[in-house]
Protein backbone atom coordinates (compact mmCIF):
# COMPACT_ATOMS: atom_id res chain seq x y z
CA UNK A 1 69.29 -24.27 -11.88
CA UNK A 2 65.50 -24.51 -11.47
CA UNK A 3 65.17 -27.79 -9.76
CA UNK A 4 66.33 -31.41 -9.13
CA UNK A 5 65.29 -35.35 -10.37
CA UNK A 6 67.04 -36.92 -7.09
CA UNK A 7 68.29 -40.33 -7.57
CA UNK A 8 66.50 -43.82 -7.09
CA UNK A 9 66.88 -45.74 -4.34
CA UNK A 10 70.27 -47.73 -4.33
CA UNK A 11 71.79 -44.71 -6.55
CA UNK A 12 75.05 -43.67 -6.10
CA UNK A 13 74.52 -39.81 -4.39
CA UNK A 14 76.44 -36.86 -4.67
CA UNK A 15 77.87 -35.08 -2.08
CA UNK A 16 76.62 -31.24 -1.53
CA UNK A 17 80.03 -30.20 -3.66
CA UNK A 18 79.65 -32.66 -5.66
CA UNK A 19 75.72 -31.08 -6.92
CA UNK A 20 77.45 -27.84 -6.46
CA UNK A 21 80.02 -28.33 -9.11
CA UNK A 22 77.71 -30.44 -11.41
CA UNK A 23 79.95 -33.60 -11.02
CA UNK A 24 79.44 -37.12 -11.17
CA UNK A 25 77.52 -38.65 -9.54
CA UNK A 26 75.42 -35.59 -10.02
CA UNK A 27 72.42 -35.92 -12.56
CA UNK A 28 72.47 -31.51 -12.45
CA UNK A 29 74.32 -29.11 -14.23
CA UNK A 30 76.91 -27.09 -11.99
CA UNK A 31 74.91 -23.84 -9.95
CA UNK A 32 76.25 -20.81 -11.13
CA UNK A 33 75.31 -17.39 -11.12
CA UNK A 34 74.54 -16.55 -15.14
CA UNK A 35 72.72 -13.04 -14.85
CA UNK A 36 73.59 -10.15 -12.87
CA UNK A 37 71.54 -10.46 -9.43
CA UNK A 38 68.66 -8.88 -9.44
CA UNK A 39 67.96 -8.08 -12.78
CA UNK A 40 65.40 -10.52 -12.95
CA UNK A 41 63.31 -13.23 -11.78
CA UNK A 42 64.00 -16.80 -11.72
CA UNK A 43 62.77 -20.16 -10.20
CA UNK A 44 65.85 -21.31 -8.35
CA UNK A 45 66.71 -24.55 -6.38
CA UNK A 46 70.05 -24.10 -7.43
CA UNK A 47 70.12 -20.85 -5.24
CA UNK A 48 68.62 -22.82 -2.19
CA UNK A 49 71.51 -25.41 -2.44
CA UNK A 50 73.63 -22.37 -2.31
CA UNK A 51 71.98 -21.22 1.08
CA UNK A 52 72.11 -24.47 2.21
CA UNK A 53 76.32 -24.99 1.26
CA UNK A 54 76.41 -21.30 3.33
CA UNK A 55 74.01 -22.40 6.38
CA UNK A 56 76.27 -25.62 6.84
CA UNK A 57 79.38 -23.00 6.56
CA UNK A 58 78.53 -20.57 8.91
CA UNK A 59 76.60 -22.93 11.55
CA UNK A 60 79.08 -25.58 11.89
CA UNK A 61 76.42 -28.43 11.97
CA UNK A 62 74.95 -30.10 9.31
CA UNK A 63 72.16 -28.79 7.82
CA UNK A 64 69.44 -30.76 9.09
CA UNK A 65 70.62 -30.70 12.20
CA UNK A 66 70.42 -26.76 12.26
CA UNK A 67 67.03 -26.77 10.49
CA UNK A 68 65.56 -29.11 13.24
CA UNK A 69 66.99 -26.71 16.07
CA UNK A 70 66.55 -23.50 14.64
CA UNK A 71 62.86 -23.96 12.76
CA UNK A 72 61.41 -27.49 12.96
CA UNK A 73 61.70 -28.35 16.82
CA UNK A 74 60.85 -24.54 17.84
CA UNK A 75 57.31 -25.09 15.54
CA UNK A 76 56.71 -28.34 17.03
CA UNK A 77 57.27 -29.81 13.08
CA UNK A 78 57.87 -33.45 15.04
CA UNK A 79 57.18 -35.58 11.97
CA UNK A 80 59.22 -33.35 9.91
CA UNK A 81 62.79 -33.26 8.86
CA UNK A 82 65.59 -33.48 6.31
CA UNK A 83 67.35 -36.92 6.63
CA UNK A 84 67.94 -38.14 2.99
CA UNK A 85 67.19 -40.89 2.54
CA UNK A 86 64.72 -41.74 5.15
CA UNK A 87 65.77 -45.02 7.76
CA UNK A 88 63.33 -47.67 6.85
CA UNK A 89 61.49 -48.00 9.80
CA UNK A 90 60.73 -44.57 8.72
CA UNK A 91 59.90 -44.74 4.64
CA UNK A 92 57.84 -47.71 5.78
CA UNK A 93 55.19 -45.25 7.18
CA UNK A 94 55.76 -43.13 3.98
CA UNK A 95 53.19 -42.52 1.59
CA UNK A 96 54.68 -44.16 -1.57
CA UNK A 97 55.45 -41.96 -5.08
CA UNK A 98 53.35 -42.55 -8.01
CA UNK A 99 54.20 -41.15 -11.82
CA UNK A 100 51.60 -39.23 -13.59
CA UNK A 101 49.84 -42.57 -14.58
CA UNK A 102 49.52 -44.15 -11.33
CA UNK A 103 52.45 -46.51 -11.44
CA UNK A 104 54.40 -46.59 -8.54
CA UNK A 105 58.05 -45.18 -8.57
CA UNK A 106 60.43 -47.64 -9.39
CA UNK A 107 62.29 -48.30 -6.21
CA UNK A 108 60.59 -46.14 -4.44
CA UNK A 109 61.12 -42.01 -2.95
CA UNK A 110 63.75 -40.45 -4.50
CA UNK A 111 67.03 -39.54 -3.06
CA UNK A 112 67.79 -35.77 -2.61
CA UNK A 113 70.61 -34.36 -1.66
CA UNK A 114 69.58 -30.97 -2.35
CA UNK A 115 68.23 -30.85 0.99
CA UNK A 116 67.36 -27.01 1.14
CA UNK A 117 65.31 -27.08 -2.29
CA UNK A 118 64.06 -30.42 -2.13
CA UNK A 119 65.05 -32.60 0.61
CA UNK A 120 61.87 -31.89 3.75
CA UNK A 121 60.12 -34.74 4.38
CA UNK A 122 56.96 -33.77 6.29
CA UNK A 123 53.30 -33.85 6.70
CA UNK A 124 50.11 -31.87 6.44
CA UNK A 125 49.66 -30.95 10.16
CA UNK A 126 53.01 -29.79 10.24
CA UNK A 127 52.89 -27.76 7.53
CA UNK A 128 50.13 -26.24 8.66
CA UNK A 129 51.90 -24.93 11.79
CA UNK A 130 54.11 -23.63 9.50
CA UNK A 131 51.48 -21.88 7.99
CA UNK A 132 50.11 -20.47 11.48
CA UNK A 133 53.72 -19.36 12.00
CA UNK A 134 53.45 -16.91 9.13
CA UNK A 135 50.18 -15.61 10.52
CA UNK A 136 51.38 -15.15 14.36
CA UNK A 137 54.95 -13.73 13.11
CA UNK A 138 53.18 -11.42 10.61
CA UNK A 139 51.37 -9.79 14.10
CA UNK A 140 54.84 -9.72 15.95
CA UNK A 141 54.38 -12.83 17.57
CA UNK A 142 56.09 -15.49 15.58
CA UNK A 143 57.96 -18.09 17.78
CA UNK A 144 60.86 -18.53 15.51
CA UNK A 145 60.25 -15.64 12.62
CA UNK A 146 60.13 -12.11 12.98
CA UNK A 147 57.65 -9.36 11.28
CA UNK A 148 60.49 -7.71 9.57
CA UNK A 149 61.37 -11.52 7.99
CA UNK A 150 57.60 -12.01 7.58
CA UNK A 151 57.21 -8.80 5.96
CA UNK A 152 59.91 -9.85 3.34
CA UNK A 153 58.90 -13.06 2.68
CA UNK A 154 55.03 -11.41 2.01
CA UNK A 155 56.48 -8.55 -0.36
CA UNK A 156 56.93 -9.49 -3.92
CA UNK A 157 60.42 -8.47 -5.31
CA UNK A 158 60.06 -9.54 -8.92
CA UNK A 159 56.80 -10.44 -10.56
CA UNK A 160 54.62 -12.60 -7.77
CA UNK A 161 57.70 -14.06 -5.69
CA UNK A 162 58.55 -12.56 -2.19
CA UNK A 163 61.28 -14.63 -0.20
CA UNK A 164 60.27 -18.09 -0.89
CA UNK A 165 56.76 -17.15 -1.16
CA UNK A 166 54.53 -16.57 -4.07
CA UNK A 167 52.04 -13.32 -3.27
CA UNK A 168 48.82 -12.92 -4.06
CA UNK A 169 46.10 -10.39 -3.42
CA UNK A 170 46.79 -6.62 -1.69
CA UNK A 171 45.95 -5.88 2.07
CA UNK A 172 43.55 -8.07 4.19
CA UNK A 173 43.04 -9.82 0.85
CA UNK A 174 47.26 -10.69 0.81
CA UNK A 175 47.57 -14.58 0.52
CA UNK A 176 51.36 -16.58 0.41
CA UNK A 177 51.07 -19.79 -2.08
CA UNK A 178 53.35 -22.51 -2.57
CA UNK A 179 53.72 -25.30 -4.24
CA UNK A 180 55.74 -27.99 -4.54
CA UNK A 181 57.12 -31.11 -6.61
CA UNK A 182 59.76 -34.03 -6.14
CA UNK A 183 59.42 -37.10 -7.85
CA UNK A 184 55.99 -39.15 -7.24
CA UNK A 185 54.77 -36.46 -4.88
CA UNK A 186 53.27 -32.65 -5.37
CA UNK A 187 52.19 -30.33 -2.15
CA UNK A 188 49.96 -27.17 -1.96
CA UNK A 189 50.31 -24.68 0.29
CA UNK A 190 47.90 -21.48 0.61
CA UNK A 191 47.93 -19.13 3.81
CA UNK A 192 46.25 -15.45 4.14
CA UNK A 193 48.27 -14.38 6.82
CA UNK A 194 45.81 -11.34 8.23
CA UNK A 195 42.87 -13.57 8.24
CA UNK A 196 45.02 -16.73 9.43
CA UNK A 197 43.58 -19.07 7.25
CA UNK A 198 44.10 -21.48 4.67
CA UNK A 199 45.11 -24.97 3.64
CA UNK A 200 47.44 -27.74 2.86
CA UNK A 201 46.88 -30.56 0.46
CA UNK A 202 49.68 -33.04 -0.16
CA UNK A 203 49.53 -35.98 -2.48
CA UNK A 204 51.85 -38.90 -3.58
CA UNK A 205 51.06 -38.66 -7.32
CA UNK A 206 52.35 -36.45 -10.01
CA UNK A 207 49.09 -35.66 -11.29
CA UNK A 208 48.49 -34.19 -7.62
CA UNK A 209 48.51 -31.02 -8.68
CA UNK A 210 45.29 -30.99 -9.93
CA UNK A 211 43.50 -32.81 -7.53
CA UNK A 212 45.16 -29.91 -4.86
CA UNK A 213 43.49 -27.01 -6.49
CA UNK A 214 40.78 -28.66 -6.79
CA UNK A 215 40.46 -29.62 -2.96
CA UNK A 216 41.86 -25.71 -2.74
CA UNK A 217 39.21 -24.29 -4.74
CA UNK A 218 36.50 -26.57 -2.40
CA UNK A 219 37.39 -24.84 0.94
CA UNK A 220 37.57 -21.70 -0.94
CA UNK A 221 34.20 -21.62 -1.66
CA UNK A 222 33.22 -23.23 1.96
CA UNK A 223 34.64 -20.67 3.57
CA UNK A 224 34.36 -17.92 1.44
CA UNK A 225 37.87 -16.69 0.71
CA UNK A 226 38.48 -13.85 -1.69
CA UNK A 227 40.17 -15.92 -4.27
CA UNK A 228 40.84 -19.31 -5.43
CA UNK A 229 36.83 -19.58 -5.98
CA UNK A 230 35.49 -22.10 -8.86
CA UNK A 231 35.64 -20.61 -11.86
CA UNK A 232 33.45 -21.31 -15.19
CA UNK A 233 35.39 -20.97 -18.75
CA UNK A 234 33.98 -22.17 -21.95
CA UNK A 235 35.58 -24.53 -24.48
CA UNK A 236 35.99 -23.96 -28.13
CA UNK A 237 36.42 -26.62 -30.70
CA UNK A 238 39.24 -25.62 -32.60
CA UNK A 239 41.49 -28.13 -35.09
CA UNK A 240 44.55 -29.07 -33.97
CA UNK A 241 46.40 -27.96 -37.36
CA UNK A 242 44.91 -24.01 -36.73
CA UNK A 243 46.70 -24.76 -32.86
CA UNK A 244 50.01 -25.71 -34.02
CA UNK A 245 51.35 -22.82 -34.35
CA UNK A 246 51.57 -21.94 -30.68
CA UNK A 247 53.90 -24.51 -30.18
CA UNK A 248 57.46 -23.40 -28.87
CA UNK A 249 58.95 -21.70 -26.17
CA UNK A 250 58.13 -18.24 -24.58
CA UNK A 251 59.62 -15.82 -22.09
CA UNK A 252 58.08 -13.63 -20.05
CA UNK A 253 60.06 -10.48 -18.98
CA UNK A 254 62.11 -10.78 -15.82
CA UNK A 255 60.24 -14.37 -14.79
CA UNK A 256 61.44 -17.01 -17.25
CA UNK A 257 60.11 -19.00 -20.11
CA UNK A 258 57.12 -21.47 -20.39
CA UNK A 259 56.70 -24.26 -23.42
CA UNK A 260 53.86 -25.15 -25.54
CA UNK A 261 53.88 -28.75 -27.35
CA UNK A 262 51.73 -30.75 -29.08
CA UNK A 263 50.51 -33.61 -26.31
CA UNK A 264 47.66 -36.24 -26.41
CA UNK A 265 44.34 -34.71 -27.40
CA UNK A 266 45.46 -31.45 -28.04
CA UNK A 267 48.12 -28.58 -26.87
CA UNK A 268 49.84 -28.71 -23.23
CA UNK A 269 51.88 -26.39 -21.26
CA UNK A 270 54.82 -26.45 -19.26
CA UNK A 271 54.85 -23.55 -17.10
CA UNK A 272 57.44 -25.14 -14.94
CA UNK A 273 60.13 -28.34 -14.93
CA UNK A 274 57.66 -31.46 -14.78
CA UNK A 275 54.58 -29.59 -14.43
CA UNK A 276 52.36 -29.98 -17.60
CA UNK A 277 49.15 -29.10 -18.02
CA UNK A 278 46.29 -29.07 -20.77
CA UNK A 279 46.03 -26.10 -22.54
CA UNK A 280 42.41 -25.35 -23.44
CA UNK A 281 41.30 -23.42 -26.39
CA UNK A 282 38.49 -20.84 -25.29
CA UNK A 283 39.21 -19.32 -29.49
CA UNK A 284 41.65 -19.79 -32.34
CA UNK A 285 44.50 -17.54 -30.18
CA UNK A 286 43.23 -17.66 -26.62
CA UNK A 287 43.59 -20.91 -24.23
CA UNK A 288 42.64 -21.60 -20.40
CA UNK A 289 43.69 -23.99 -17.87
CA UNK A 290 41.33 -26.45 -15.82
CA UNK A 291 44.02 -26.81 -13.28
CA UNK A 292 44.53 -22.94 -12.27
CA UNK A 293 43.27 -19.59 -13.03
CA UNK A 294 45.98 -19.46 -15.86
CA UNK A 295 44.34 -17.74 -19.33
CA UNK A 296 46.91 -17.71 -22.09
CA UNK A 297 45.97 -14.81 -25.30
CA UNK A 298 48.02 -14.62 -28.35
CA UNK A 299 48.09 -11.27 -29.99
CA UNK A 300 45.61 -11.64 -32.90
CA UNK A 301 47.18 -12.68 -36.16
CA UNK A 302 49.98 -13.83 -33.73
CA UNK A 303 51.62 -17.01 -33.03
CA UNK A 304 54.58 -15.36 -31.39
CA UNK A 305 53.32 -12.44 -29.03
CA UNK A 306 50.77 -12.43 -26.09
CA UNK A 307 49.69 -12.29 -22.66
CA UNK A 308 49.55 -14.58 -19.77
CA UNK A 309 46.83 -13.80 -17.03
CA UNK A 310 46.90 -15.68 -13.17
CA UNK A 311 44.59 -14.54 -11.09
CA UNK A 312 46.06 -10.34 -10.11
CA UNK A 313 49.27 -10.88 -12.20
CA UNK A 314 49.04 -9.54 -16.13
CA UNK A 315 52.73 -9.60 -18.13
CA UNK A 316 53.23 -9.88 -21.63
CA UNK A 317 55.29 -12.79 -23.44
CA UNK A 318 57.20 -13.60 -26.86
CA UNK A 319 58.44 -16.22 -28.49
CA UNK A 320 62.24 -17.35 -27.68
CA UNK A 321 64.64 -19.85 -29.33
CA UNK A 322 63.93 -23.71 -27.97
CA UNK A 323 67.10 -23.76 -26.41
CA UNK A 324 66.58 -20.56 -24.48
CA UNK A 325 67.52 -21.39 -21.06
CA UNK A 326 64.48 -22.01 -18.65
């Protein structure tokens, strides 16, 4: 299960079992383990909801209750926490969700029960100690983590990902990137842990994405961080009946699968749930995004083999069945 919708506001909610078991009221298919673990990678908020069904188990309080004791109040995270749905006094202070048009989400925030994957409410500042957290802990002196956790979290296991983290970069260059994505609202999170810098940018649009790398890529250059730096791609005109062939679904060994479609004005891609992006032609079998340092090559005289470059990371990909699962 890669991630969750959550449910409008006045929507009948599922209990934590409930998601679990993929029944209704659940909008999600039931979490269950369909690959032997660790034989590859996969984007999982199904696996958090797991964790968060064993914190609950073994801690004996509910789980934001135990986050906000064990992580949030220790961090001094005061404006963050995992109530679902927010009181109103609360959600009145709320930035409010917008779709990727600008519209504002009917009825408001979603709902989500998933509280591990998808259910912190929060704010920059706060995520920012966060941030410094990783940095002081990845010295020894984290207040609530520990190098040996730090040192997991920073260490990728398959592809990019370490523990929660995606990795970047090798020693003093190392950087820890997230980002993230609920309904109406996107979040990115950058960190180089030896240098103890970095940023957070949090929006209440689904286009936010975009307008976070680019506010990412501005304090790059300001204060002249290894990566993340503007970059400068050219554009080919190419017709859109030479690009059609691209379209379909790919997989990438041990990571996943990403989709190609036909969208307005040209090709997009959907390298995650939700998260669609232009897909620029640079030649008749090569493509770049504006959004990140993402360059997509097809195999020449190929529609149905290539490469995928993001920044350090290089894999090879092929074309899968639509219905390959994601």
């Amino acid at each position: 299960m890669h991630g969750f919708d959550g449910y409008a506001q006045g929507a009948a909610v599922p209990t934590l079992q409930q998601v679990l078991d993929g029944q209704a009221p659940a909008n999600s298919a039931p979490v269950v383990v369909d690959a032997p673990v660790g034989e590859r990678y996969r984007y999982s908020g199904g696996g958090y909801t797991v964790m968060q069904q064993l914190l609950i188990d073994v801690g004996g309080k509910p789980f934001p209750d135990l986050l906000r004791d064990s992580v949030l109040a220790p961090l001094r995270m005061e404006a963050s926490g995992y109530t679902q749905p927010l009181p109103a006094a609360v959600l009145a202070k709320a930035a409010q969700p917008h779709d990727a048009m600008g519209q504002p989400i009917a009825g408001g925030a979603h709902v989500y029960p998933e509280l591990a994957a998808a259910g912190l409410w929060s704010n920059a500042e706060d995520l920012a100690r966060y941030a410094l957290e990783l940095c002081a802990a990845s010295a020894g002196h984290g207040r609530v983590l520990s190098a040996a956790s730090v040192r997991g979290m920073l260490t990728p296991v398959r592809g990019d990902y370490g523990l929660g983290l995606q990795i970047g970069g090798h020693g003093a260059r190392r950087y820890a990137y997230h980002d993230g994505s609920n309904a109406g609202y996107k979040a990115t999170l950058v960190v180089y842990p030896d240098r103890c810098d970095g940023a957070v940018v949090l929006s209440n649009g689904d286009q936010g994405y975009q307008l976070g790398l680019e506010i990412v890529r501005a304090v790059a250059a300001a204060y002249d961080w290894p990566d993340f730096r503007p970059i400068q791609r050219q554009a080919a005109s190419v017709d859109i009946a030479v690009l059609r062939r691209f379209v379909g679904r790919f997989a990438i060994p041990e990571l996943g699968t990403f989709d190609i479609r036909e969208g307005a004005g040209g090709l997009q891609v959907e390298l995650r749930k939700d998260q669609a992006y232009p897909l620029i032609p640079s030649s008749e079998h090569a493509f770049f995004l504006s959004a990140q340092d993402i360059v997509i090559r097809f195999d020449a005289g190929q529609a149905d083999l290539g490469t995928i470059d993001a920044g350090s990371f290089h894999a090879p990909f092929r074309r899968v069945p639509a219905d390959s699962v994601r």
